[in-house]
C-alpha atoms as a PDB file:
ATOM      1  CA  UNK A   1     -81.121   5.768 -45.128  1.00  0.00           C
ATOM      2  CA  UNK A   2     -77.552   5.029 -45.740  1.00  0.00           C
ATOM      3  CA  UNK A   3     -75.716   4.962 -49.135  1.00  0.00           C
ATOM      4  CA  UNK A   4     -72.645   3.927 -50.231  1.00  0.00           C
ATOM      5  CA  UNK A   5     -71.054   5.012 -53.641  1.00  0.00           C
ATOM      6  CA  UNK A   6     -68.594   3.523 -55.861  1.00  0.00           C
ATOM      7  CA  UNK A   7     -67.113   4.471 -59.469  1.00  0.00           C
ATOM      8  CA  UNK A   8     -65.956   2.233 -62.221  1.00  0.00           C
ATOM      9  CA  UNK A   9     -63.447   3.602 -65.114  1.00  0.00           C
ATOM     10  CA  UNK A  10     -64.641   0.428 -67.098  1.00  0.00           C
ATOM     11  CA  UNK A  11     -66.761  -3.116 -67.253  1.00  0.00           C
ATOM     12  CA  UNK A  12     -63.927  -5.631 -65.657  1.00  0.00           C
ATOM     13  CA  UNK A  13     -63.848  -2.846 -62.396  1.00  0.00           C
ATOM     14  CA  UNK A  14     -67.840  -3.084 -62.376  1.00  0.00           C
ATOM     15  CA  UNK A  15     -67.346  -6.457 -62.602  1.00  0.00           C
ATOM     16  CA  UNK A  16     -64.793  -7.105 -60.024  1.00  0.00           C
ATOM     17  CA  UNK A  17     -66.117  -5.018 -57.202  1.00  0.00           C
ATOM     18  CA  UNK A  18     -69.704  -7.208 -57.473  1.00  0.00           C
ATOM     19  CA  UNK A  19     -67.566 -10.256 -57.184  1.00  0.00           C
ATOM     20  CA  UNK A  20     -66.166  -8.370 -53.733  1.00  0.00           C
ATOM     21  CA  UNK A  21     -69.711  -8.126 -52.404  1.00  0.00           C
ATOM     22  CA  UNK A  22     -70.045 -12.118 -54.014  1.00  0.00           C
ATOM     23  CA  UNK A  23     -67.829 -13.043 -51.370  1.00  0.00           C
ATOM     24  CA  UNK A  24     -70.008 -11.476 -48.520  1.00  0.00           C
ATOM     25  CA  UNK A  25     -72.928 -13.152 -49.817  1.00  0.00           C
ATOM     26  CA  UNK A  26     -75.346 -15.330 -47.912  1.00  0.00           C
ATOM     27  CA  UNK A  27     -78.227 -18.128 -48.589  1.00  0.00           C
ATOM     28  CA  UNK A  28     -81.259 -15.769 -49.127  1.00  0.00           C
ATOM     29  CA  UNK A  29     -80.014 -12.507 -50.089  1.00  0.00           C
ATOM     30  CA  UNK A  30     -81.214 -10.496 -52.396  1.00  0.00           C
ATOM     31  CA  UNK A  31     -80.306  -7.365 -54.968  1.00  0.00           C
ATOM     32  CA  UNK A  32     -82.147  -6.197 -56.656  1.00  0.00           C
ATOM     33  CA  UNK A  33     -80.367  -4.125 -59.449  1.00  0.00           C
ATOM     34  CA  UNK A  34     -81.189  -0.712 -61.385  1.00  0.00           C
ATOM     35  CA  UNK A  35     -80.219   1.295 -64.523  1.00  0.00           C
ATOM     36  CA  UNK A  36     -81.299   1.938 -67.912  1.00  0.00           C
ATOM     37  CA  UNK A  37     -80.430  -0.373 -70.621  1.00  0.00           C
ATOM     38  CA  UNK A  38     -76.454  -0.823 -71.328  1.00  0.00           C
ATOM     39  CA  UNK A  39     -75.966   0.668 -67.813  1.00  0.00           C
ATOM     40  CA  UNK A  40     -74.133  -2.905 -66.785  1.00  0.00           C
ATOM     41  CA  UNK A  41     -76.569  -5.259 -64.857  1.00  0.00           C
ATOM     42  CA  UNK A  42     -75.727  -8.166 -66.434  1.00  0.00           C
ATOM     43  CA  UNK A  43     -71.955  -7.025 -66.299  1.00  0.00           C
ATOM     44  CA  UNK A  44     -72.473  -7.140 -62.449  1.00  0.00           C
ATOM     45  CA  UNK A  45     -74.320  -9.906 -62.944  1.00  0.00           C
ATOM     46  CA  UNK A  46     -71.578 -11.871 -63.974  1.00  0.00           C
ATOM     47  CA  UNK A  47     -69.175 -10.547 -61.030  1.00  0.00           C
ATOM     48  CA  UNK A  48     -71.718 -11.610 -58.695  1.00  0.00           C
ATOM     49  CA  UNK A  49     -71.654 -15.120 -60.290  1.00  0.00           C
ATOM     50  CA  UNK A  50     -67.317 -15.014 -60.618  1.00  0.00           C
ATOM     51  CA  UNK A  51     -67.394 -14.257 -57.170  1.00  0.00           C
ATOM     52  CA  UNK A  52     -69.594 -17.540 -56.074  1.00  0.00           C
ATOM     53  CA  UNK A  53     -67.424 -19.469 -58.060  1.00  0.00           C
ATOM     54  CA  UNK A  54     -70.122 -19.954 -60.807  1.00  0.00           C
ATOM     55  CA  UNK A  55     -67.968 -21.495 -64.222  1.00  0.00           C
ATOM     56  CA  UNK A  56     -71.214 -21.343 -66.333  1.00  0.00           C
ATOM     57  CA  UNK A  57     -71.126 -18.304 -68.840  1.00  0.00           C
ATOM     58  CA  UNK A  58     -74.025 -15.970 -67.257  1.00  0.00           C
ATOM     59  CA  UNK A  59     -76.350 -13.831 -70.050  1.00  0.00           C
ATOM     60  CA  UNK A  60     -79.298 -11.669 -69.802  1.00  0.00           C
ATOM     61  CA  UNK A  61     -82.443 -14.159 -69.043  1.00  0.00           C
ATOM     62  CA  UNK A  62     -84.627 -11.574 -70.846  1.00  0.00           C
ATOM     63  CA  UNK A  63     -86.980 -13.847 -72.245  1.00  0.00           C
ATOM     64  CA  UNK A  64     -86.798 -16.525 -69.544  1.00  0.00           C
ATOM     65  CA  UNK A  65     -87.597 -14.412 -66.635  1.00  0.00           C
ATOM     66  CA  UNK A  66     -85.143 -16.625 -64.444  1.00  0.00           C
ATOM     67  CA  UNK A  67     -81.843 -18.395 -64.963  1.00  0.00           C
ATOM     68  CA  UNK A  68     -80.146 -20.830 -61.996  1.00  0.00           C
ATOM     69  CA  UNK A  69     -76.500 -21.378 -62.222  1.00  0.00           C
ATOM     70  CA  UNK A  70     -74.802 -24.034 -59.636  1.00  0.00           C
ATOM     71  CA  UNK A  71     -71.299 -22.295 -57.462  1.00  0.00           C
ATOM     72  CA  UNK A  72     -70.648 -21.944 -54.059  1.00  0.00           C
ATOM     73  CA  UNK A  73     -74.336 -20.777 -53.614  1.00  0.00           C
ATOM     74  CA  UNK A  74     -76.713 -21.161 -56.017  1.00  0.00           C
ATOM     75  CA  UNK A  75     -77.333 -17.975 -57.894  1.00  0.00           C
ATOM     76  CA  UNK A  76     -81.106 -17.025 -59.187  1.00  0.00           C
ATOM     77  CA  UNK A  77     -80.672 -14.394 -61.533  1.00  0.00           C
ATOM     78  CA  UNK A  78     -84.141 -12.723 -62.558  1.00  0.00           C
ATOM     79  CA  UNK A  79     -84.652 -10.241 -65.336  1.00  0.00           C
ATOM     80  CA  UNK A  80     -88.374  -9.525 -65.089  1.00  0.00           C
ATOM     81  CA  UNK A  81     -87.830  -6.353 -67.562  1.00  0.00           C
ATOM     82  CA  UNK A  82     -91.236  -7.850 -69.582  1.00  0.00           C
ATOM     83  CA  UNK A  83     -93.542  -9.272 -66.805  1.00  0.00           C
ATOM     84  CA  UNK A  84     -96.584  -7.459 -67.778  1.00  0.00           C
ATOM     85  CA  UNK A  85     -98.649  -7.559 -64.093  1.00  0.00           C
ATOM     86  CA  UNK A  86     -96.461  -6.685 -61.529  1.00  0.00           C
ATOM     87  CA  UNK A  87     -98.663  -8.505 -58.871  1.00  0.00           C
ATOM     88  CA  UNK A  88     -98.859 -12.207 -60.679  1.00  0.00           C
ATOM     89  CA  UNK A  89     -97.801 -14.679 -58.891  1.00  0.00           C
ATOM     90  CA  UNK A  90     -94.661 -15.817 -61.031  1.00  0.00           C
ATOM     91  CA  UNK A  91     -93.482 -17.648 -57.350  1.00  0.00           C
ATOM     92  CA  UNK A  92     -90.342 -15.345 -56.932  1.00  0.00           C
ATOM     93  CA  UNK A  93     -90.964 -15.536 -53.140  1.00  0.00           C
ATOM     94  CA  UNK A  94     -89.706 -19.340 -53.742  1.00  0.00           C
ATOM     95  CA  UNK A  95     -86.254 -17.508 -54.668  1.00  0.00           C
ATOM     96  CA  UNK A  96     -86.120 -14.859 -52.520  1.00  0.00           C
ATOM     97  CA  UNK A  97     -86.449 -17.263 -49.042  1.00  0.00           C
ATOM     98  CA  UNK A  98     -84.388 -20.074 -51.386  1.00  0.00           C
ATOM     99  CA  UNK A  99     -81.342 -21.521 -50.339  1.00  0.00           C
ATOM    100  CA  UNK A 100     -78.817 -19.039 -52.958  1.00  0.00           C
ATOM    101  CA  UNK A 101     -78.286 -15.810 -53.411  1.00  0.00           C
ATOM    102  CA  UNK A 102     -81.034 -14.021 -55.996  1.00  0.00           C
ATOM    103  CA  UNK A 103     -80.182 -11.102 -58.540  1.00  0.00           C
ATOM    104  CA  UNK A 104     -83.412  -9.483 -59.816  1.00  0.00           C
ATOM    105  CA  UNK A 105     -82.413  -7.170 -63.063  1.00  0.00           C
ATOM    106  CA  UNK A 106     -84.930  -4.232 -63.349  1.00  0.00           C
ATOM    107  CA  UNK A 107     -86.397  -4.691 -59.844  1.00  0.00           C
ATOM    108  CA  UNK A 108     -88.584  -1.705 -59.733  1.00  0.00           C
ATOM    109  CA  UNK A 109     -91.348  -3.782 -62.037  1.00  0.00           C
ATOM    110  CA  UNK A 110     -92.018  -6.001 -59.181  1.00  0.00           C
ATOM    111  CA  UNK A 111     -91.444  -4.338 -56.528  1.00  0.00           C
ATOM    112  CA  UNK A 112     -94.669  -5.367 -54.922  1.00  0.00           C
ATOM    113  CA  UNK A 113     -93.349  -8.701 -54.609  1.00  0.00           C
ATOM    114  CA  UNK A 114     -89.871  -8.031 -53.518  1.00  0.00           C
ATOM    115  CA  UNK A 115     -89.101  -9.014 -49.769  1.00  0.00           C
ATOM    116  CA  UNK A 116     -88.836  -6.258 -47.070  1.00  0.00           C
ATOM    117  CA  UNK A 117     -85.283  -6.296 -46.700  1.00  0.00           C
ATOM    118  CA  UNK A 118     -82.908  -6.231 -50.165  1.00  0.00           C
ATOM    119  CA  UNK A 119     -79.671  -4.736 -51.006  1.00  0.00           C
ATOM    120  CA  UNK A 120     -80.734  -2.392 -54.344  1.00  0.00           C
ATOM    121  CA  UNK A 121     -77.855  -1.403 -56.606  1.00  0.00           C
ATOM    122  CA  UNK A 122     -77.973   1.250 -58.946  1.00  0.00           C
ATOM    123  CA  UNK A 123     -75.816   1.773 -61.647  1.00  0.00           C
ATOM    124  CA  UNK A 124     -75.709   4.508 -63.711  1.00  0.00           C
ATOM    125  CA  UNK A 125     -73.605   5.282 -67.180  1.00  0.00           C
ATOM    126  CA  UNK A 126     -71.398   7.752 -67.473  1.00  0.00           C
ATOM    127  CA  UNK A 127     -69.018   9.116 -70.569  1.00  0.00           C
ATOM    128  CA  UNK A 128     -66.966   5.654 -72.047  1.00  0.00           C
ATOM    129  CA  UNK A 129     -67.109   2.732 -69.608  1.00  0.00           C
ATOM    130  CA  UNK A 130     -67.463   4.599 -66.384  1.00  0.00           C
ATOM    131  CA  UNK A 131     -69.985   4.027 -64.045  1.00  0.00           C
ATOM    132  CA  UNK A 132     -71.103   4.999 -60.428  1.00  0.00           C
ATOM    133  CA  UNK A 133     -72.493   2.064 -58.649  1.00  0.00           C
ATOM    134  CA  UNK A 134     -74.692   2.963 -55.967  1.00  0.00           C
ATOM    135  CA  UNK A 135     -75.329   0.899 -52.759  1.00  0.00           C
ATOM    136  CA  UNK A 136     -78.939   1.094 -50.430  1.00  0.00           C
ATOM    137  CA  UNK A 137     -79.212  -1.708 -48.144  1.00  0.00           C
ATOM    138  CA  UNK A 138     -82.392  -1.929 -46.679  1.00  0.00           C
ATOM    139  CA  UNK A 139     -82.534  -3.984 -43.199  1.00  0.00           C
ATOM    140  CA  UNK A 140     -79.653  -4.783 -41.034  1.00  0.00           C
ATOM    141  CA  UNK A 141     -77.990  -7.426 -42.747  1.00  0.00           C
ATOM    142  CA  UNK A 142     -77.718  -5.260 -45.955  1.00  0.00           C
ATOM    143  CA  UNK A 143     -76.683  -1.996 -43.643  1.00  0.00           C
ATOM    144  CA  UNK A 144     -73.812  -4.839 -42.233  1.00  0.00           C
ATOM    145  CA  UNK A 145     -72.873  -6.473 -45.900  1.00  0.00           C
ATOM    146  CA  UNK A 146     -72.110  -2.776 -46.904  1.00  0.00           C
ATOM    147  CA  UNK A 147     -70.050  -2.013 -44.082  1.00  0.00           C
ATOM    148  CA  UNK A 148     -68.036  -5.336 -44.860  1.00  0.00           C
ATOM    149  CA  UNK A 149     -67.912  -4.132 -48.572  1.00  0.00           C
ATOM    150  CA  UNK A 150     -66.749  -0.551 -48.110  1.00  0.00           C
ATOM    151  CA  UNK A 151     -64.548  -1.415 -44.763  1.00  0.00           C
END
């Protein structure tokens, strides 16, 4: 499976390079994003929604579970960090097959109900503000977004 790699000196390059891939984005995509806590997911978060001309300030929907904001394409942005049964049916498949783009923070907890095809983004947290952003796609239009991205 194909990776591609990225790194960050600080949180306005994390945040600029998701609003690169915002501009690839499509109606029904999904990422689903990884890292431990402070690692920047809602930092690329906000990119994303910067890059699909969201003017709404985006924050952490932690106890909300989901958060829409209106732009170019809608943008669903998930955190399901405390959904306690991974399998209940919270109707994410709604978002996933919607009509914008969805951003699931801490993916991995429901990853019985994500869709077969997903770009996943990990981001891990180095020494200061750097971070390596790591790229799977999984399913041709994901393998083709990354290509666009990392051209």
């Amino acid at each position: 499976m194909a990776q591609y790699e990225l790194k960050t000196n600080n949180s306005e390059e994390t945040s600029e390079f998701a609003e690169r891939i915002a501009a690839h984005l499509q109606p029904g995509d999904v990422i689903a994003l990884e890292g431990d806590l402070g690692a920047g997911k809602t930092t690329f978060t906000k990119g994303i929604a910067k890059g699909l001309d969201i003017k709404r300030t985006v924050n952490s929907p932690t106890f909300t579970i989901i958060k829409e904001y209106q732009g170019r394409l809608p943008l669903y942005h998930m955190d399901v960090y405390r959904v306690e049964d991974s399998l209940e049916d919270l109707g994410f498949d709604e978002y996933f097959e919607g009509h914008g783009v969805t951003v699931v923070e801490w993916a991995h907890v429901i990853k019985e109900q994500l869709p077969n095809e997903l770009l996943t983004v990990y981001l891990y947290h180095h020494e200061g503000e750097q971070r390596t952003i790591v790229l799977i796609p999984k399913g041709r239009r994901y393998e083709q977004l990354c290509k666009e991205i990392f051209q």
